[in-house]
C-alpha atoms as a PDB file:
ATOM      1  CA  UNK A   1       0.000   0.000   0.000  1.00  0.00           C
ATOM      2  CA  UNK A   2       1.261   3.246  -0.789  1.00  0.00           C
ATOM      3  CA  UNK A   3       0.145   6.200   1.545  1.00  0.00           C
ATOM      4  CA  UNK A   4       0.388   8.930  -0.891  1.00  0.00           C
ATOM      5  CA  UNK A   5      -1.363   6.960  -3.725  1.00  0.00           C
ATOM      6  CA  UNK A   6      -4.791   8.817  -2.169  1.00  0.00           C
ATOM      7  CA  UNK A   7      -7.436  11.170  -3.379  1.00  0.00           C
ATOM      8  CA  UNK A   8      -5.406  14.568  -3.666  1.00  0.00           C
ATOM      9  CA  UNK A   9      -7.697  17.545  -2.873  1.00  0.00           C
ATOM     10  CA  UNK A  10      -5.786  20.621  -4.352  1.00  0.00           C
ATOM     11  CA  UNK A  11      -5.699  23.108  -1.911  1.00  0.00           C
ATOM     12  CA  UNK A  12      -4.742  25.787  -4.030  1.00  0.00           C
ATOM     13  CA  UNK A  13      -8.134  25.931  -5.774  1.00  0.00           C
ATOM     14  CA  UNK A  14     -10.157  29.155  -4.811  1.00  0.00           C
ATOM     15  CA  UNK A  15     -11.862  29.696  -1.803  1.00  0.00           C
ATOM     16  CA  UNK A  16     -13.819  32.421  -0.416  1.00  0.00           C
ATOM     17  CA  UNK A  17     -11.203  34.664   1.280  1.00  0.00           C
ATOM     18  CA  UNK A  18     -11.862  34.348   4.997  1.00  0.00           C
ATOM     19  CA  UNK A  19      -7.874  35.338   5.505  1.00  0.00           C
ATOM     20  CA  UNK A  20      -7.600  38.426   3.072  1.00  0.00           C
ATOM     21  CA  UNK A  21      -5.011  40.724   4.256  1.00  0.00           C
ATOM     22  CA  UNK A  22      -3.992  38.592   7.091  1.00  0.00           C
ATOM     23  CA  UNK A  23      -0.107  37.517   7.313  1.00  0.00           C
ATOM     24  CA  UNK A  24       0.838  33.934   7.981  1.00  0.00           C
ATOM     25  CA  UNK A  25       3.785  32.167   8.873  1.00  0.00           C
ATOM     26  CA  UNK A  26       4.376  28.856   8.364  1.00  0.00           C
ATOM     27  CA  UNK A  27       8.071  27.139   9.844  1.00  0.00           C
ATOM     28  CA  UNK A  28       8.930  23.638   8.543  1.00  0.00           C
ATOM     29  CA  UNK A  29       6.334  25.466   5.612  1.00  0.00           C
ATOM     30  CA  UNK A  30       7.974  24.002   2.134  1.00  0.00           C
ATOM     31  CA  UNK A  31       7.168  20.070   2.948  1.00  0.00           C
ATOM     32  CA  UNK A  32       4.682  17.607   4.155  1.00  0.00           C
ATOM     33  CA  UNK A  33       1.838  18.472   6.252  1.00  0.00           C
ATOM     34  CA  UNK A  34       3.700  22.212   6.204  1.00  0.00           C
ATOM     35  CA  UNK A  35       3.682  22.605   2.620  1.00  0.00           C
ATOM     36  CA  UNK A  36      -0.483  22.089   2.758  1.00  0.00           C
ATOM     37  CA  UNK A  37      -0.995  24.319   5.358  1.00  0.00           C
ATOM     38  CA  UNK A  38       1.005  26.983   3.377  1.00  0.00           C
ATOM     39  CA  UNK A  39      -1.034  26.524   0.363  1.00  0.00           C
ATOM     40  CA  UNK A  40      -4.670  26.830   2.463  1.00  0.00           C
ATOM     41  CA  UNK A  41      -3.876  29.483   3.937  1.00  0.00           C
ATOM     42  CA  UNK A  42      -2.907  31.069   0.164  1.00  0.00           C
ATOM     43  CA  UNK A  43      -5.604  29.529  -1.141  1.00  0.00           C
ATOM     44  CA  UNK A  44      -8.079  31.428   1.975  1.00  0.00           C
ATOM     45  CA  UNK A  45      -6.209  34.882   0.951  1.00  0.00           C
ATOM     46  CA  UNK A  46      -3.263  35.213   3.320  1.00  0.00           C
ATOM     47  CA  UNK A  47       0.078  36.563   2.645  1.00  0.00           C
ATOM     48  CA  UNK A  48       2.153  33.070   3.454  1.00  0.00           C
ATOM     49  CA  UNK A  49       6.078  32.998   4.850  1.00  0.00           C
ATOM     50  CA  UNK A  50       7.076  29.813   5.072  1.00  0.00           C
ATOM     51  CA  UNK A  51       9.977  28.981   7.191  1.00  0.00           C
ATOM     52  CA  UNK A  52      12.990  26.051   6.301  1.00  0.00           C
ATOM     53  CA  UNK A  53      16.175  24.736   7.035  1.00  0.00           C
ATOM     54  CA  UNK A  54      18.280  23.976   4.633  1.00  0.00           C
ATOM     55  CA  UNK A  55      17.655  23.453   0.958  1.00  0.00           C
ATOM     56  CA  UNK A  56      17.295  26.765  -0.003  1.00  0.00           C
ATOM     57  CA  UNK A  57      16.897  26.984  -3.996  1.00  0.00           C
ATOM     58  CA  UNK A  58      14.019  23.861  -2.822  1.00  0.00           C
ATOM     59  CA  UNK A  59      12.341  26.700  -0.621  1.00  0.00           C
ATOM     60  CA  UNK A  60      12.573  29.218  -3.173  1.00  0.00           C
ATOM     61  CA  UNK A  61      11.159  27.143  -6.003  1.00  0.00           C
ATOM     62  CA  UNK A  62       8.068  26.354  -3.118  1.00  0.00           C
ATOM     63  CA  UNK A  63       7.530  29.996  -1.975  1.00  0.00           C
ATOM     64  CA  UNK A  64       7.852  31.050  -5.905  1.00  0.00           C
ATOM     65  CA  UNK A  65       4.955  28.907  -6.761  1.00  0.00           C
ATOM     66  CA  UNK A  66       3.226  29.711  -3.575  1.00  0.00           C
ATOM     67  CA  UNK A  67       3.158  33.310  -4.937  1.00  0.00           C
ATOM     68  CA  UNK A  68       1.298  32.248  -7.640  1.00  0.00           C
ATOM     69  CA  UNK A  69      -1.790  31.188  -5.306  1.00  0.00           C
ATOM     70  CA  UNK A  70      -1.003  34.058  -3.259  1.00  0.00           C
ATOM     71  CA  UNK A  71      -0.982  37.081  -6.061  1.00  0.00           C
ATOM     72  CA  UNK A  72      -4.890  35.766  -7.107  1.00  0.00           C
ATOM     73  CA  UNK A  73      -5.516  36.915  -3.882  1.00  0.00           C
ATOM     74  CA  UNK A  74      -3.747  40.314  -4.295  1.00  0.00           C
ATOM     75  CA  UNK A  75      -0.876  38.968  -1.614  1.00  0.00           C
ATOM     76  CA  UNK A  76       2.565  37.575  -1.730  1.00  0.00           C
ATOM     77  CA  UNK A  77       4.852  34.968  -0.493  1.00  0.00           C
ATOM     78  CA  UNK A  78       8.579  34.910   0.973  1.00  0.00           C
ATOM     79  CA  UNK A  79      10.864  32.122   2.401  1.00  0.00           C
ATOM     80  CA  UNK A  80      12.801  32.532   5.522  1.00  0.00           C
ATOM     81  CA  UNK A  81      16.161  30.313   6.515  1.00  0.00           C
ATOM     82  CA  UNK A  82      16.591  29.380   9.968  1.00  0.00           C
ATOM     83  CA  UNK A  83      17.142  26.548  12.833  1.00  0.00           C
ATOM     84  CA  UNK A  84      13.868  26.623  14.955  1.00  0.00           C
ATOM     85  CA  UNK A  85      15.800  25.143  17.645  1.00  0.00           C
ATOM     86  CA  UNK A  86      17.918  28.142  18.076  1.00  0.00           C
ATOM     87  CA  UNK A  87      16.284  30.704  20.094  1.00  0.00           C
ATOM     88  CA  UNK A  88      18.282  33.900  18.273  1.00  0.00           C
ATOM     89  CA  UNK A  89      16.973  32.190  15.029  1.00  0.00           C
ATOM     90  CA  UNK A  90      13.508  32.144  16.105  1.00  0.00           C
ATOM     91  CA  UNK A  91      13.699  35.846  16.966  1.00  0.00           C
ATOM     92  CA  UNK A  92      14.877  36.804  14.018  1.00  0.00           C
ATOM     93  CA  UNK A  93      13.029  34.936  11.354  1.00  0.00           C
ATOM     94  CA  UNK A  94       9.800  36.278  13.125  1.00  0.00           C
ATOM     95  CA  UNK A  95      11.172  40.335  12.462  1.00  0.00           C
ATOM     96  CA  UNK A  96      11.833  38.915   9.329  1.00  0.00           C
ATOM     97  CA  UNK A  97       8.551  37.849   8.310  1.00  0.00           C
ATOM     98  CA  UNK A  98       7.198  41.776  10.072  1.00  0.00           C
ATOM     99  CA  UNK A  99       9.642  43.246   8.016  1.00  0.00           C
ATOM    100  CA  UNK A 100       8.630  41.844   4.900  1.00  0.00           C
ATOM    101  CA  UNK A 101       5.134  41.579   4.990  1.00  0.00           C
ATOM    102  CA  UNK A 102       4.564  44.619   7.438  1.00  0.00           C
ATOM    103  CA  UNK A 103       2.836  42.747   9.843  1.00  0.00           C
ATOM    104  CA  UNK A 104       1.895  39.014  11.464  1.00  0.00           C
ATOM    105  CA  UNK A 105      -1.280  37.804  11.874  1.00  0.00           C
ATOM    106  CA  UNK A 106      -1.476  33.840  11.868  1.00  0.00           C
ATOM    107  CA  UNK A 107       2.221  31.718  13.180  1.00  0.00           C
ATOM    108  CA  UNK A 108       1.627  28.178  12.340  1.00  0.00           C
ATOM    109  CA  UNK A 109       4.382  26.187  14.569  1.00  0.00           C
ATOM    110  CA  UNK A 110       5.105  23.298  12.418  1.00  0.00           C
ATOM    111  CA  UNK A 111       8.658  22.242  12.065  1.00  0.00           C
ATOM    112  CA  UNK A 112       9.583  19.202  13.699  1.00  0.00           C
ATOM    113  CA  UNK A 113      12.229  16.418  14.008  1.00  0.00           C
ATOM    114  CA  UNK A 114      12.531  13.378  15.396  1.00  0.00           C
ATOM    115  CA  UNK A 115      15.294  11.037  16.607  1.00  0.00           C
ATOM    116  CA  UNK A 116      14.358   7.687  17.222  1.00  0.00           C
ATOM    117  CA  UNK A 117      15.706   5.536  19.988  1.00  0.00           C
ATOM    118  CA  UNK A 118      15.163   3.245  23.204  1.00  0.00           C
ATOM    119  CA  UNK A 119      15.268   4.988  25.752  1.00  0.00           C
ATOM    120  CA  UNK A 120      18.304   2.322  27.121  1.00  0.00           C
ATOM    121  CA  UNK A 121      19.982   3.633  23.966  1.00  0.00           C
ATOM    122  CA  UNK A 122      18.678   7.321  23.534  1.00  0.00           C
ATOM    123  CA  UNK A 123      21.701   9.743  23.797  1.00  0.00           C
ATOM    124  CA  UNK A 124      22.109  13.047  25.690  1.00  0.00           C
ATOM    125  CA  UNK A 125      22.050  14.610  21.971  1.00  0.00           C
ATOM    126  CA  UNK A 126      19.116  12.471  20.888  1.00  0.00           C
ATOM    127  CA  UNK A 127      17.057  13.908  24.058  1.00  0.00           C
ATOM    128  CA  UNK A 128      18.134  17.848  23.826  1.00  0.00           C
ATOM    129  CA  UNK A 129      18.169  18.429  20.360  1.00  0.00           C
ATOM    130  CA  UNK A 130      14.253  16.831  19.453  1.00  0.00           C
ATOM    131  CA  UNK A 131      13.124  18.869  21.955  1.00  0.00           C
ATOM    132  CA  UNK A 132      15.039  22.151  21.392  1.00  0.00           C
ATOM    133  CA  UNK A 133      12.927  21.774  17.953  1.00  0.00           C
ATOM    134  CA  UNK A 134      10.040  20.777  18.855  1.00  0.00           C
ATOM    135  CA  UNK A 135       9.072  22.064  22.088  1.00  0.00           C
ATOM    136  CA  UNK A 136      11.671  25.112  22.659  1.00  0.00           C
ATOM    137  CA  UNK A 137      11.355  26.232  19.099  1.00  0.00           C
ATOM    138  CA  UNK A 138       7.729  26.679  19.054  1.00  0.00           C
ATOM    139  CA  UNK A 139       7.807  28.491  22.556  1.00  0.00           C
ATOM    140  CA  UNK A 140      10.575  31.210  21.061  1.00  0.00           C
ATOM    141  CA  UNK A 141       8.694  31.746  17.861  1.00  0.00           C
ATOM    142  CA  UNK A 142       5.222  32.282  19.702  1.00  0.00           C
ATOM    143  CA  UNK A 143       6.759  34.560  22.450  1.00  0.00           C
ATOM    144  CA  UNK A 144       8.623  36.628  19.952  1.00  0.00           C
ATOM    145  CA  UNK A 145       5.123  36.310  17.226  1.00  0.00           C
ATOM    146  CA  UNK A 146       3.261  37.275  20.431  1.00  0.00           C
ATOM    147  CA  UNK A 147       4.836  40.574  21.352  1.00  0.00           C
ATOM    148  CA  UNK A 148       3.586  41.687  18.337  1.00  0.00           C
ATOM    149  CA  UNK A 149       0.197  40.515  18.380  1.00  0.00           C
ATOM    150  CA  UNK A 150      -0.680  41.596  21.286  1.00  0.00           C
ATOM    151  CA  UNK A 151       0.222  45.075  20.540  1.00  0.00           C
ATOM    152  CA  UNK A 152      -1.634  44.745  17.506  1.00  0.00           C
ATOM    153  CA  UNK A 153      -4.549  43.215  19.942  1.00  0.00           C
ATOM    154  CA  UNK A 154      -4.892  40.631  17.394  1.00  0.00           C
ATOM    155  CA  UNK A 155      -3.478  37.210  16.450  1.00  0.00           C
ATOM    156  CA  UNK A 156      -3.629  33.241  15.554  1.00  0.00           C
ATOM    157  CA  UNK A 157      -1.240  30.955  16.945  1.00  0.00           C
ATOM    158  CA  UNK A 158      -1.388  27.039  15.957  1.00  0.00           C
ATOM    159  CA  UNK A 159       0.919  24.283  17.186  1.00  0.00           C
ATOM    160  CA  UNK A 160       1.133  21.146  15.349  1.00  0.00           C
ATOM    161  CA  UNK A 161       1.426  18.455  18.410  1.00  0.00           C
ATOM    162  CA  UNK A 162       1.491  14.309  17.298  1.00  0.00           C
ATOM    163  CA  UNK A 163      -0.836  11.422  18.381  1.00  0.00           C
ATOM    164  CA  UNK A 164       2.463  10.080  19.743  1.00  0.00           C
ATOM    165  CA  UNK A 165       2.287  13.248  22.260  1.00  0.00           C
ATOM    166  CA  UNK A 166      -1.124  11.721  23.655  1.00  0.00           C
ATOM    167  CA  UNK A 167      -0.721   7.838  23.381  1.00  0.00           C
ATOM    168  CA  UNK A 168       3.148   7.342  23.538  1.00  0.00           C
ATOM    169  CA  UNK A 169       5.501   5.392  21.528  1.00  0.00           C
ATOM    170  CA  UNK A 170       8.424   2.634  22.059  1.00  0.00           C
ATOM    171  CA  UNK A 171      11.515   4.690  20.550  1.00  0.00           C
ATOM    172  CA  UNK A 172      10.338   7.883  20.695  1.00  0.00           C
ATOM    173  CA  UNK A 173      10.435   9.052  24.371  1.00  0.00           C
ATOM    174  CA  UNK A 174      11.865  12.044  23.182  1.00  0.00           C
ATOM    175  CA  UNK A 175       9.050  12.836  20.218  1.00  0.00           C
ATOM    176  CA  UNK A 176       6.629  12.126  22.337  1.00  0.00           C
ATOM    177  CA  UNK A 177       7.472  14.607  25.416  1.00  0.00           C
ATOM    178  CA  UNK A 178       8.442  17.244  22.789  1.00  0.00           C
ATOM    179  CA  UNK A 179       4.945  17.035  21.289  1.00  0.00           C
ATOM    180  CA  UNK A 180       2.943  16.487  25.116  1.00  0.00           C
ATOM    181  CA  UNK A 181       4.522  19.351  26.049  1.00  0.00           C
ATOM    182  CA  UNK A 182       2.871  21.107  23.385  1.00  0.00           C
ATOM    183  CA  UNK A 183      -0.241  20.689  25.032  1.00  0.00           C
ATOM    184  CA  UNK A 184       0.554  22.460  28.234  1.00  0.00           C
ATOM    185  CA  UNK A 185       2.649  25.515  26.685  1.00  0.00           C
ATOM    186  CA  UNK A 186      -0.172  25.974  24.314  1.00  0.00           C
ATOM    187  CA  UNK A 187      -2.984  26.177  26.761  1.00  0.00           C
ATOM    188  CA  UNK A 188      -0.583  28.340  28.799  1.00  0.00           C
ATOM    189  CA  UNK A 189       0.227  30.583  26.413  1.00  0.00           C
ATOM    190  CA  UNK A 190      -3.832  31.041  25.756  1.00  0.00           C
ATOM    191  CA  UNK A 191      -4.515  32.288  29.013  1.00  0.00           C
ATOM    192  CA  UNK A 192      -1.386  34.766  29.114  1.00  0.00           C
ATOM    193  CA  UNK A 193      -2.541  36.284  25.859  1.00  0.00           C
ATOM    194  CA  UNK A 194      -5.944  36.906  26.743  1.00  0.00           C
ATOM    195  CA  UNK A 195      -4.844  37.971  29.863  1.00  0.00           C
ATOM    196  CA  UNK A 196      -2.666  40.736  28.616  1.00  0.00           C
ATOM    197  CA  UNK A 197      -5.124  41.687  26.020  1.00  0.00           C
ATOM    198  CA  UNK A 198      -7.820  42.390  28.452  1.00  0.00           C
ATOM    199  CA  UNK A 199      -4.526  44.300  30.642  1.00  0.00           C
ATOM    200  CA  UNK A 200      -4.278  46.326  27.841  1.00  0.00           C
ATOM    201  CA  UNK A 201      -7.931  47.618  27.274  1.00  0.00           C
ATOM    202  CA  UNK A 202      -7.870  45.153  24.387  1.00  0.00           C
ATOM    203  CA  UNK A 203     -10.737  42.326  23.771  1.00  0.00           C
ATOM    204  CA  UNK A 204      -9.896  39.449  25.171  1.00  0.00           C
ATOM    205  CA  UNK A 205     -10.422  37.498  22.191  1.00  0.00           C
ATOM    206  CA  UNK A 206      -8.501  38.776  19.935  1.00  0.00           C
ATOM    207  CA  UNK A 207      -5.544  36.874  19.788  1.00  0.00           C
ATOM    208  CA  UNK A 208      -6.523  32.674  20.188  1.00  0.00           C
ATOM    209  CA  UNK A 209      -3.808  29.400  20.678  1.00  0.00           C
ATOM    210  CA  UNK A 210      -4.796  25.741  19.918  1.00  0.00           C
ATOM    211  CA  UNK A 211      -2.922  23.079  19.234  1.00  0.00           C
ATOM    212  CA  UNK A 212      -3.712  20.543  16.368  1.00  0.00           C
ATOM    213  CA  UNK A 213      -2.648  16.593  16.411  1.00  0.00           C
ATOM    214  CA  UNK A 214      -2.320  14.786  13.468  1.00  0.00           C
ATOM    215  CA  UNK A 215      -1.906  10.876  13.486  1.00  0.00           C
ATOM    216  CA  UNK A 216      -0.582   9.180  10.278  1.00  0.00           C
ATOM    217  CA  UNK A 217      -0.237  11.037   7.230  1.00  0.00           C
ATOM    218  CA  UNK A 218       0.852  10.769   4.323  1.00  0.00           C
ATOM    219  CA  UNK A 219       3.890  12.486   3.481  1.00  0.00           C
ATOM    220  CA  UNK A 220       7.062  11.456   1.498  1.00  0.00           C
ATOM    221  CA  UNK A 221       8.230  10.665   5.327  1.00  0.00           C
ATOM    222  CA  UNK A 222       5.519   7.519   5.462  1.00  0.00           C
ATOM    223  CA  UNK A 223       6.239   6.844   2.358  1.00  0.00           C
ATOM    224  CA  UNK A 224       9.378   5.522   3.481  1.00  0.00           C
ATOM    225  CA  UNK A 225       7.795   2.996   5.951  1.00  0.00           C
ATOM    226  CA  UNK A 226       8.260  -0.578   4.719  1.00  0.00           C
ATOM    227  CA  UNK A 227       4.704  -1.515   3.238  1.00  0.00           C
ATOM    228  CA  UNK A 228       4.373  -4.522   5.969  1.00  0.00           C
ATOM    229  CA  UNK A 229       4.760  -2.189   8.626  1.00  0.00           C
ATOM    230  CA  UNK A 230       2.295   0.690   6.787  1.00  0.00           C
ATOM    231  CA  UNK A 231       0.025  -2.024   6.694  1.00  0.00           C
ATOM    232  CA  UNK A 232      -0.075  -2.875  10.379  1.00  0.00           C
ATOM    233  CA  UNK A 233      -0.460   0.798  11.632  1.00  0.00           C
ATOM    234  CA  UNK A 234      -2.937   1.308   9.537  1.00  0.00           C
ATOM    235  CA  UNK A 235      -5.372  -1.608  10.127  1.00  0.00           C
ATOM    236  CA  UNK A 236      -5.416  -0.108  13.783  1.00  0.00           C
ATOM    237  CA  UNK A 237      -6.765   3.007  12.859  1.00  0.00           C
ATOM    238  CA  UNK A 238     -10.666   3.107  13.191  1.00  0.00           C
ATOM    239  CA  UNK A 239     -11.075   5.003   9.807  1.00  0.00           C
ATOM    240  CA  UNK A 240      -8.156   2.423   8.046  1.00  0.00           C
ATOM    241  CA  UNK A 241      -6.350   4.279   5.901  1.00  0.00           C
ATOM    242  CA  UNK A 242      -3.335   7.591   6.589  1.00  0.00           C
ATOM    243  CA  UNK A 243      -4.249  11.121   6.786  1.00  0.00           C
ATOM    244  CA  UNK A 244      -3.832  13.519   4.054  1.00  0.00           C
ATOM    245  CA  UNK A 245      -1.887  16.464   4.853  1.00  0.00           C
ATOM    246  CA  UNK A 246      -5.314  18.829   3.202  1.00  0.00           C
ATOM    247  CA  UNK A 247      -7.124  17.205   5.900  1.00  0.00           C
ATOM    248  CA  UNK A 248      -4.618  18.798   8.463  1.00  0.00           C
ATOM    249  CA  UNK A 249      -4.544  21.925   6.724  1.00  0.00           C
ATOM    250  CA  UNK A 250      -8.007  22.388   6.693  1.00  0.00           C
ATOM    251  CA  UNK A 251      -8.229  22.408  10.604  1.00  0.00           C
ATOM    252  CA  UNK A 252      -5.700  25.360  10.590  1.00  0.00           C
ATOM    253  CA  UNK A 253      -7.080  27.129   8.505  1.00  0.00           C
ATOM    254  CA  UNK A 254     -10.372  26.925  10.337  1.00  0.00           C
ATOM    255  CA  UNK A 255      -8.930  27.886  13.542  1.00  0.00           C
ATOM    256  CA  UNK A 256      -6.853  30.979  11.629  1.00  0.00           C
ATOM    257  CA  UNK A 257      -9.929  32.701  10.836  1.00  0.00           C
ATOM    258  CA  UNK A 258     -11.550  35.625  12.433  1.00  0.00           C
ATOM    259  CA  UNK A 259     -14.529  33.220  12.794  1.00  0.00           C
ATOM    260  CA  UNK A 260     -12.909  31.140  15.265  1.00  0.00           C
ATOM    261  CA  UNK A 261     -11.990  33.566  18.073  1.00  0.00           C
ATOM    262  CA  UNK A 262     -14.098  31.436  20.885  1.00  0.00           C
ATOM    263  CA  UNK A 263     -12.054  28.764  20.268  1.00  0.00           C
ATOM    264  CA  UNK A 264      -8.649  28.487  22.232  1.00  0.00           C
ATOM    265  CA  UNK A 265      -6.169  26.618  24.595  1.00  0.00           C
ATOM    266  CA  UNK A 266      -7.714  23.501  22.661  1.00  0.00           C
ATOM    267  CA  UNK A 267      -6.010  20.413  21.432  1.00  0.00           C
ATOM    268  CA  UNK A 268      -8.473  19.638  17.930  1.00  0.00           C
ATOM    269  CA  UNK A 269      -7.117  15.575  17.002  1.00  0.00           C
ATOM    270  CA  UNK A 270      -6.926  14.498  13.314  1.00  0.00           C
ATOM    271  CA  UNK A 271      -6.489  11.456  13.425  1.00  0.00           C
ATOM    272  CA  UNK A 272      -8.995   8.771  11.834  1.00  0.00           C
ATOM    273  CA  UNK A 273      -9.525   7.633  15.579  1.00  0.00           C
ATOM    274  CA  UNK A 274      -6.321   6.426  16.321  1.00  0.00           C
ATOM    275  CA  UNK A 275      -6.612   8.018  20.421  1.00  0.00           C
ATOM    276  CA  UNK A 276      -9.747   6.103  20.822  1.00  0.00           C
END
């Protein structure tokens, strides 16, 4: 079975433009789940920075075509290098992203690693540097996105968490606290915005922060999973078959929009049923 051989759903096609003006940024934005969530939120009307690593002619090729989506829309697109688990690198690509768009609206906390490994055989490297990523990085990007925002009195934060966060895995002790942890620093940071909006004369809805938990999707990551294995996970998912990384977008984008300001410090699963 191949994961990605699934009904695509092009989520470029138009939409009605519940995100018009707004400014998103996406990090780990130019692959995978990511990469959809870039293109809905072009494809609702945002302005889309999407944030990488490495491969930077890749990113460019990504954002260029983004722009496409974007400029029916009457916005634009960028690409921004940077290590997420760096804190000065978190800081940065967010003024970045101000500076270049002129404002930010919608931070979509996405990039993520993993490093697989017993705990008997998990290293001291293995541990720090999943969660610097994962957990750290998203906590640097939304206090620096934050500042702003609440400033602004305005704002959507969404962190990508895992199943694995809520059920647990053998060999990922590591993945699995980076993306739990997610839970607690998003409903955290949830109440600290709205308290600080309504400290600053500011509705207290204005700026919301959820959290959003895929299970099994299918990415060019799954693909790699040996088709016995594929096979396994996915006969113990109620709905039997992956994800599709539209079908995580989809919930982001729904939680971005001005329409969804009484929802927040809420962990939305996507996953077929697998945390039943």
């Amino acid at each position: 079975m191949d994961v990605l051989d699934v009904q695509h759903v092009d989520a470029r096609a138009p939409h009605a433009d519940k995100l018009a003006g707004r400014v998103a940024f996406v990090t780990g934005g130019t692959r995978g789940i990511g990469a959809a969530i870039a293109r809905s939120l072009a494809g609702q009307g945002a302005s889309v920075a999407v944030g990488y690593s490495r491969n930077a002619e890749a990113a460019q090729r990504f954002a260029a075509d983004l722009g496409q989506t974007c400029q029916q829309h009457g916005a634009s697109a960028s690409a921004h290098q940077g290590n997420v688990g760096a804190s000065v690198d978190c800081r940065r690509t967010i003024a970045e992203v101000i500076e270049t768009h002129g404002r930010l609206d919608i931070l979509v906390n996405n990039a993520g690693i993993t490093s697989d490994k017993t705990v008997a055989t998990m290293t001291d490297e293995d541990w720090y540097s999943v969660l610097a990523v994962n957990l750290s990085g998203a906590f640097f990007l939304s206090q620096a996105a934050l500042s702003h925002m609440v400033e602004r009195g305005t704002g959507r934060i969404v962190n990508l968490s895992s199943v694995v966060g809520e059920t647990g895995n053998i060999g990922q002790a590591n993945y699995a606290a980076s993306k739990s942890g997610l839970f607690g620093l998003t409903k955290t940071l949830a109440k600290e915005a709205a308290f600080q909006l309504a400290k600053s004369g500011k509705p207290s809805d204005g700026i919301t922060v959820n959290t959003v938990t895929p299970g099994l999707v299918a990415t060019e990551m799954t693909a790699a999973i040996p088709e016995k294995v594929l096979n396994k996970l996915t006969s113990q998912i109620p709905a039997r078959r992956a994800g599709r990384p539209e079908e995580i977008a989809r919930v982001v984008h729904f939680l971005a929009a001005d329409a969804s300001s009484y929802i927040t410090g809420q962990v939305w699963s996507v996953n077929g049923g697998m945390d039943m």
